[in-house]
C-alpha atoms as a PDB file:
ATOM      1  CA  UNK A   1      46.227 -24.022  44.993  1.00  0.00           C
ATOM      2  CA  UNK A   2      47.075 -21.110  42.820  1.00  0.00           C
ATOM      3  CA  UNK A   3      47.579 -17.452  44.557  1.00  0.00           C
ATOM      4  CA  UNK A   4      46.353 -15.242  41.323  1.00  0.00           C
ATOM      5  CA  UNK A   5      44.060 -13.065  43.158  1.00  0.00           C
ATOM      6  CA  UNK A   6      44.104 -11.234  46.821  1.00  0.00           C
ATOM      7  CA  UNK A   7      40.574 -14.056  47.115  1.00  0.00           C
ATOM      8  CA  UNK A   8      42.998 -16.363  46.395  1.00  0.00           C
ATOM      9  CA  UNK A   9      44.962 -15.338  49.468  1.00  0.00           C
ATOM     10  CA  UNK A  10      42.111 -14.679  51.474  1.00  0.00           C
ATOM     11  CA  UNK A  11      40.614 -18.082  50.961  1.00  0.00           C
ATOM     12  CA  UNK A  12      44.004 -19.991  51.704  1.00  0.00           C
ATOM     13  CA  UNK A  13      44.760 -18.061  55.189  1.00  0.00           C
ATOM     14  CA  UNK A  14      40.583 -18.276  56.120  1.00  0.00           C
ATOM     15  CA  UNK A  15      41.657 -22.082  55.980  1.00  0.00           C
ATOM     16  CA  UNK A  16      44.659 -21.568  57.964  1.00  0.00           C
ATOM     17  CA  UNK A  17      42.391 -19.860  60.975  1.00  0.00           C
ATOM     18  CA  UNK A  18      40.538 -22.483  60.819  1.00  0.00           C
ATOM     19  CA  UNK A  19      42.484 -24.745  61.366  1.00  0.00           C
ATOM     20  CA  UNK A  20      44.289 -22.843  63.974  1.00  0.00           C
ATOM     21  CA  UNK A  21      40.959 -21.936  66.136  1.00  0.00           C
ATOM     22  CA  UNK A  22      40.733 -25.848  65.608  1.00  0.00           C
ATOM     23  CA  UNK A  23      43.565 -26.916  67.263  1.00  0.00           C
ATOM     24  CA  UNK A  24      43.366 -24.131  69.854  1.00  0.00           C
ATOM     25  CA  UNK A  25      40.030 -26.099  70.929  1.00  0.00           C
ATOM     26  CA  UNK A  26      42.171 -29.144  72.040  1.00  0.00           C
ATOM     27  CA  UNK A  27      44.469 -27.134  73.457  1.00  0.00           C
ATOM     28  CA  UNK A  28      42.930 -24.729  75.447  1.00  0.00           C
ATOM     29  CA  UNK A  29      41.472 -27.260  77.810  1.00  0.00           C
ATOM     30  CA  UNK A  30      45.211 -28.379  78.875  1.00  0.00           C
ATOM     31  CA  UNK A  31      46.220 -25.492  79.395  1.00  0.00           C
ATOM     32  CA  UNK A  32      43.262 -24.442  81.890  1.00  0.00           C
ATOM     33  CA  UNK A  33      44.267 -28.161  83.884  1.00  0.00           C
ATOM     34  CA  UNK A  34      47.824 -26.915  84.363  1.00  0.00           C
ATOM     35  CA  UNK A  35      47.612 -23.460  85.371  1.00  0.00           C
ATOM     36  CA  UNK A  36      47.570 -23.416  89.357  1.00  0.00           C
ATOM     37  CA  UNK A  37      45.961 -20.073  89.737  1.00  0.00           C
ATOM     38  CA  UNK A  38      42.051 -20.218  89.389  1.00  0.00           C
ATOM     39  CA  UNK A  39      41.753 -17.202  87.677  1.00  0.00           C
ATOM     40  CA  UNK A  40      43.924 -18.175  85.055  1.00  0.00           C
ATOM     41  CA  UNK A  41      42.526 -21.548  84.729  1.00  0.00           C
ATOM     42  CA  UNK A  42      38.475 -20.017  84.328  1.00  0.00           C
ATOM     43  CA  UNK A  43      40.596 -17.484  81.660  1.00  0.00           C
ATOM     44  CA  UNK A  44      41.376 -20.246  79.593  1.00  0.00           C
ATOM     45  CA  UNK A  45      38.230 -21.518  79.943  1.00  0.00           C
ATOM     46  CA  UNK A  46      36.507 -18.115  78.951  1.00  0.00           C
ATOM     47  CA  UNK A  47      38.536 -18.276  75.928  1.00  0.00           C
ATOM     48  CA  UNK A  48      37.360 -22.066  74.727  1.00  0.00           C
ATOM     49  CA  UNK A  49      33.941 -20.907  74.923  1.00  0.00           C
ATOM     50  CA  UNK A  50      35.103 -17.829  72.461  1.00  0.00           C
ATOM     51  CA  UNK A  51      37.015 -20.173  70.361  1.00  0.00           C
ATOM     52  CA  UNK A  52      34.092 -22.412  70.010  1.00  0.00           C
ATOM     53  CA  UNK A  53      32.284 -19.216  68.498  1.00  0.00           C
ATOM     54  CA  UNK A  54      35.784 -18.134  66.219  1.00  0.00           C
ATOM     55  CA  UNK A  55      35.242 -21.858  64.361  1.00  0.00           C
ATOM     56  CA  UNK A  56      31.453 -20.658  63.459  1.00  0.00           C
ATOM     57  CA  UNK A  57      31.941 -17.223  61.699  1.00  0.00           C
ATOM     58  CA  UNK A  58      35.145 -18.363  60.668  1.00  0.00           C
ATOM     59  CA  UNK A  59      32.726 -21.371  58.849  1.00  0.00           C
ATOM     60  CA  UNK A  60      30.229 -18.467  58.114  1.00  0.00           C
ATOM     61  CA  UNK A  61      32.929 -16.392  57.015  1.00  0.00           C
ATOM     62  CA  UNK A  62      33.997 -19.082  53.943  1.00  0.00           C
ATOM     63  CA  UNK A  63      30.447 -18.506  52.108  1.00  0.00           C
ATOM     64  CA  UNK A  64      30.755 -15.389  50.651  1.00  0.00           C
ATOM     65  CA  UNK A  65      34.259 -17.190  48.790  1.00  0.00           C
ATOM     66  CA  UNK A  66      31.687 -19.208  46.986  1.00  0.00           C
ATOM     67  CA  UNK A  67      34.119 -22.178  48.301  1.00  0.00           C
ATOM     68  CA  UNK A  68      33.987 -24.861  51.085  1.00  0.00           C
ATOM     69  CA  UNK A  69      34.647 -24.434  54.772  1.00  0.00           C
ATOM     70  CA  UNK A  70      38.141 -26.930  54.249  1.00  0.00           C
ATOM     71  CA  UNK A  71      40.500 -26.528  56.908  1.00  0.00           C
ATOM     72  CA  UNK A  72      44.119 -26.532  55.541  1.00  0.00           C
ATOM     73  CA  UNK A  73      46.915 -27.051  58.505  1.00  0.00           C
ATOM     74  CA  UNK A  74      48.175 -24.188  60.069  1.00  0.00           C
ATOM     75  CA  UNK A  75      51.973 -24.862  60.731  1.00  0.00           C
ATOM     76  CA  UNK A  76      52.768 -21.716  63.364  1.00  0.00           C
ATOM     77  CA  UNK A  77      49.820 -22.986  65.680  1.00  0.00           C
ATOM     78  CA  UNK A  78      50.615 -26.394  65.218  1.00  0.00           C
ATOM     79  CA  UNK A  79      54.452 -24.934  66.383  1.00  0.00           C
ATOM     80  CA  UNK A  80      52.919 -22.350  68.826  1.00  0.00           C
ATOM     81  CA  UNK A  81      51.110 -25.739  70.758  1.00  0.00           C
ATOM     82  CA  UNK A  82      53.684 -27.877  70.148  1.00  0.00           C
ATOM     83  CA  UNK A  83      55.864 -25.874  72.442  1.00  0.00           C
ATOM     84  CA  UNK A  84      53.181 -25.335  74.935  1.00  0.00           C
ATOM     85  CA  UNK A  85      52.871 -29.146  75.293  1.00  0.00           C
ATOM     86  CA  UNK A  86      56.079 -29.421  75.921  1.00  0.00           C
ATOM     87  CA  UNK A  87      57.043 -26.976  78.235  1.00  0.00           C
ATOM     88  CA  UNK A  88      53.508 -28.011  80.187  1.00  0.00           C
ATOM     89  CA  UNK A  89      55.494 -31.310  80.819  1.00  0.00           C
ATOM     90  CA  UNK A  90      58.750 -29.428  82.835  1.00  0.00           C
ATOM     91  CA  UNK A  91      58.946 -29.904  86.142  1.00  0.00           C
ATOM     92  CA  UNK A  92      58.169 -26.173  87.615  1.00  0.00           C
ATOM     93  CA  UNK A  93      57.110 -24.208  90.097  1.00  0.00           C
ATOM     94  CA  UNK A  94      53.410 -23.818  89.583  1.00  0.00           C
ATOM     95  CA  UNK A  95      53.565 -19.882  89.720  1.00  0.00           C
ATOM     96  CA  UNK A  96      56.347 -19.968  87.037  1.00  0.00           C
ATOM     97  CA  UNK A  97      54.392 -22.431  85.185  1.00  0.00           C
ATOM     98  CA  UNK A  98      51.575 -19.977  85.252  1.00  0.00           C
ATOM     99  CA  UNK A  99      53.465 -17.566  84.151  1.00  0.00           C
ATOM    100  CA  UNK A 100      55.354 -19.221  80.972  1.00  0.00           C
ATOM    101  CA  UNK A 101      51.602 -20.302  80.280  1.00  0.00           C
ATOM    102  CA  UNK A 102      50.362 -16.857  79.624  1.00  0.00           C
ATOM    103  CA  UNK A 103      53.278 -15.997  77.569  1.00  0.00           C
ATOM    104  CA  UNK A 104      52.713 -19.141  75.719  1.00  0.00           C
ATOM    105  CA  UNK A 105      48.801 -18.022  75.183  1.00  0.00           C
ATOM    106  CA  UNK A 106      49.959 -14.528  74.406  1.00  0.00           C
ATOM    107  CA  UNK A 107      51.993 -15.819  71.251  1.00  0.00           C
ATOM    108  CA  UNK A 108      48.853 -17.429  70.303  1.00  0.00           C
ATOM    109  CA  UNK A 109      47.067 -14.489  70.809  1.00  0.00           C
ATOM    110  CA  UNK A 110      49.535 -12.285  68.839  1.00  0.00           C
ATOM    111  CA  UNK A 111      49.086 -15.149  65.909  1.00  0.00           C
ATOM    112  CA  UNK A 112      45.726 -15.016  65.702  1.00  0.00           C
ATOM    113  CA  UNK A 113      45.800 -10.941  65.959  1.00  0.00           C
ATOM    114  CA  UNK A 114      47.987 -10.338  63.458  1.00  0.00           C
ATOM    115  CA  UNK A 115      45.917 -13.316  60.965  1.00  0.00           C
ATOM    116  CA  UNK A 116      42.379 -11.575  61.640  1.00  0.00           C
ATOM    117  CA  UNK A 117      43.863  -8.449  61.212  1.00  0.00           C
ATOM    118  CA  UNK A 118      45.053  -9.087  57.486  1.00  0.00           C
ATOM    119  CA  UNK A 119      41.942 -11.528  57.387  1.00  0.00           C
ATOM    120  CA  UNK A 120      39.979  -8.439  57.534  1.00  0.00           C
ATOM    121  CA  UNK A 121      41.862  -6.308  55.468  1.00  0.00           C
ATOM    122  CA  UNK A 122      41.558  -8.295  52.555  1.00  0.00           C
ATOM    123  CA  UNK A 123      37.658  -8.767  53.326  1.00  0.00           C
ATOM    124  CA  UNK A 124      37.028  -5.213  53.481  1.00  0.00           C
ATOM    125  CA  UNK A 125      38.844  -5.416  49.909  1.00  0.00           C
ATOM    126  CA  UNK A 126      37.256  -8.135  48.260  1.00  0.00           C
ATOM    127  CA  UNK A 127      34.057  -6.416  49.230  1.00  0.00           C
ATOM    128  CA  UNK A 128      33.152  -9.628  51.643  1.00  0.00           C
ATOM    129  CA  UNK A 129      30.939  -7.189  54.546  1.00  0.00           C
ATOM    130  CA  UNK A 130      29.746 -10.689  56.254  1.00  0.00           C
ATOM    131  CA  UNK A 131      33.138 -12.132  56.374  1.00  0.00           C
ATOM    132  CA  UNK A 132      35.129  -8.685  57.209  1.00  0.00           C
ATOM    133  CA  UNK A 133      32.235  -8.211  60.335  1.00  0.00           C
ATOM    134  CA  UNK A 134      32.197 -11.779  61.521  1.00  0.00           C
ATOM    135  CA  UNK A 135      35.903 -11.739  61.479  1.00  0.00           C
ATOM    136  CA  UNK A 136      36.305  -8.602  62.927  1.00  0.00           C
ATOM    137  CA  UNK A 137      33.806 -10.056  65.756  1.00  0.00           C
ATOM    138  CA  UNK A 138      37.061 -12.257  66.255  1.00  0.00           C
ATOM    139  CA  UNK A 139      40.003 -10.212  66.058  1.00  0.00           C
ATOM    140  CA  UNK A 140      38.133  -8.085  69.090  1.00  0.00           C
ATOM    141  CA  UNK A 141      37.667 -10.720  71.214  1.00  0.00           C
ATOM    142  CA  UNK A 142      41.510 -12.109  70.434  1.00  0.00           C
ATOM    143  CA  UNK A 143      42.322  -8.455  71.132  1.00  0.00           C
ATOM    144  CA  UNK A 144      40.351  -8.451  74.126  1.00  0.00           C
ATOM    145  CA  UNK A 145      41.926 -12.051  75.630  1.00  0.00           C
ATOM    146  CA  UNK A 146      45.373 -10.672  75.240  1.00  0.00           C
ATOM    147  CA  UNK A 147      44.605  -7.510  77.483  1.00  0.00           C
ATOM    148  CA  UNK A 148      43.104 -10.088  79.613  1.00  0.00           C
ATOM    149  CA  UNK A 149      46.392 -11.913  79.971  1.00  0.00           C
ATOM    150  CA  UNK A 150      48.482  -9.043  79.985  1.00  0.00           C
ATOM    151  CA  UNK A 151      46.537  -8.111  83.229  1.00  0.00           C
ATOM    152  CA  UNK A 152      46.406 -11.172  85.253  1.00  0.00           C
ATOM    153  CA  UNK A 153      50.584 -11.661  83.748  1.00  0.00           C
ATOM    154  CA  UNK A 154      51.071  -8.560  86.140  1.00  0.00           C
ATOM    155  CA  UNK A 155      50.079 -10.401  89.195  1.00  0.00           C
ATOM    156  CA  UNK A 156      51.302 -13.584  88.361  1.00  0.00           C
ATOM    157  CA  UNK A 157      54.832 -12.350  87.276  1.00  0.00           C
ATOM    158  CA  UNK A 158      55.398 -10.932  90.839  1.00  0.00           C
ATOM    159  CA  UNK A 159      54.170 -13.808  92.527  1.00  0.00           C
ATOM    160  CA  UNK A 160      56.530 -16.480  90.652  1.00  0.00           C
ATOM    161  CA  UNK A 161      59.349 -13.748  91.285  1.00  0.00           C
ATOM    162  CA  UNK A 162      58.639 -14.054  94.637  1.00  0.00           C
ATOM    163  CA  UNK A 163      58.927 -17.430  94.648  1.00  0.00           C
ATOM    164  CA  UNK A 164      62.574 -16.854  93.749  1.00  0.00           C
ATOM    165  CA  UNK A 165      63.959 -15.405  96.683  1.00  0.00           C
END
């Protein structure tokens, strides 16, 4: 794929999101069965239900490129849940493990931030208003997930700190 033009761009990362809120799907649901703490569990389980609505704007958000919905792998989430996996398969205390899996979901978070963020940059550009609102729709509720986590990190933090002594 050629990059001539900021669509160009736009079209190649929308693919990249997709992907991303793709894999997230799969993930998600692991990540709910490891955490120990029900709130943080039923948060991860919040955030499937959003993901499931990311991967339909971000499909509505490919018509106004005039090109198909085509997902194109996205190598940081693919990295991002890679590590997850793996450190979901340490032997740890389950209020440490709770913890490293918000951090874990917060570097998702950040990912997907900082991609919807330029995502609707270029939209508002390229003069794509369904895209740059659907998108937008997305980047709030990302934004919103990570203050979610930040909160409930607070608690959990002391608690596996706790666990320490």
């Amino acid at each position: 794929m050629s990059l001539d033009h900021l669509a160009d761009a736009f079209y190649d990362e929308l693919r990249d999101i997709y992907h991303a809120e793709k894999q997230l799907l799969k993930a998600l649901p692991k990540m709910a069965k490891k955490a120990s703490k029900e709130q943080l569990a039923e948060a991860f389980r919040e955030h499937l239900k959003e993901t499931e609505e990311h991967v339909k704007r971000v499909e509505k958000a490919f018509e106004e490129t005039g090109k198909a919905a085509r997902a194109k792998k996205c190598e940081a989430m693919a990295g991002l849940i890679q590590e997850a996996t793996e450190t979901m398969k340490e032997d740890a205390d389950p209020e440490v493990m709770d913890a490293f899996l918000i951090g874990l979901a917060q570097k998702v978070e950040h990912y997907e931030i900082a991609t919807y963020g330029t995502l609707c940059t270029w939209a508002k550009l390229l003069g794509y208003k369904n895209a740059h609102s659907l998108l937008g729709d997305n980047l709030n509720e990302e934004e919103t997930a990570d203050k979610k986590l930040t909160k409930l990190a607070k608690r959990i933090n002391v608690s596996a700190m706790a666990d320490a002594s």
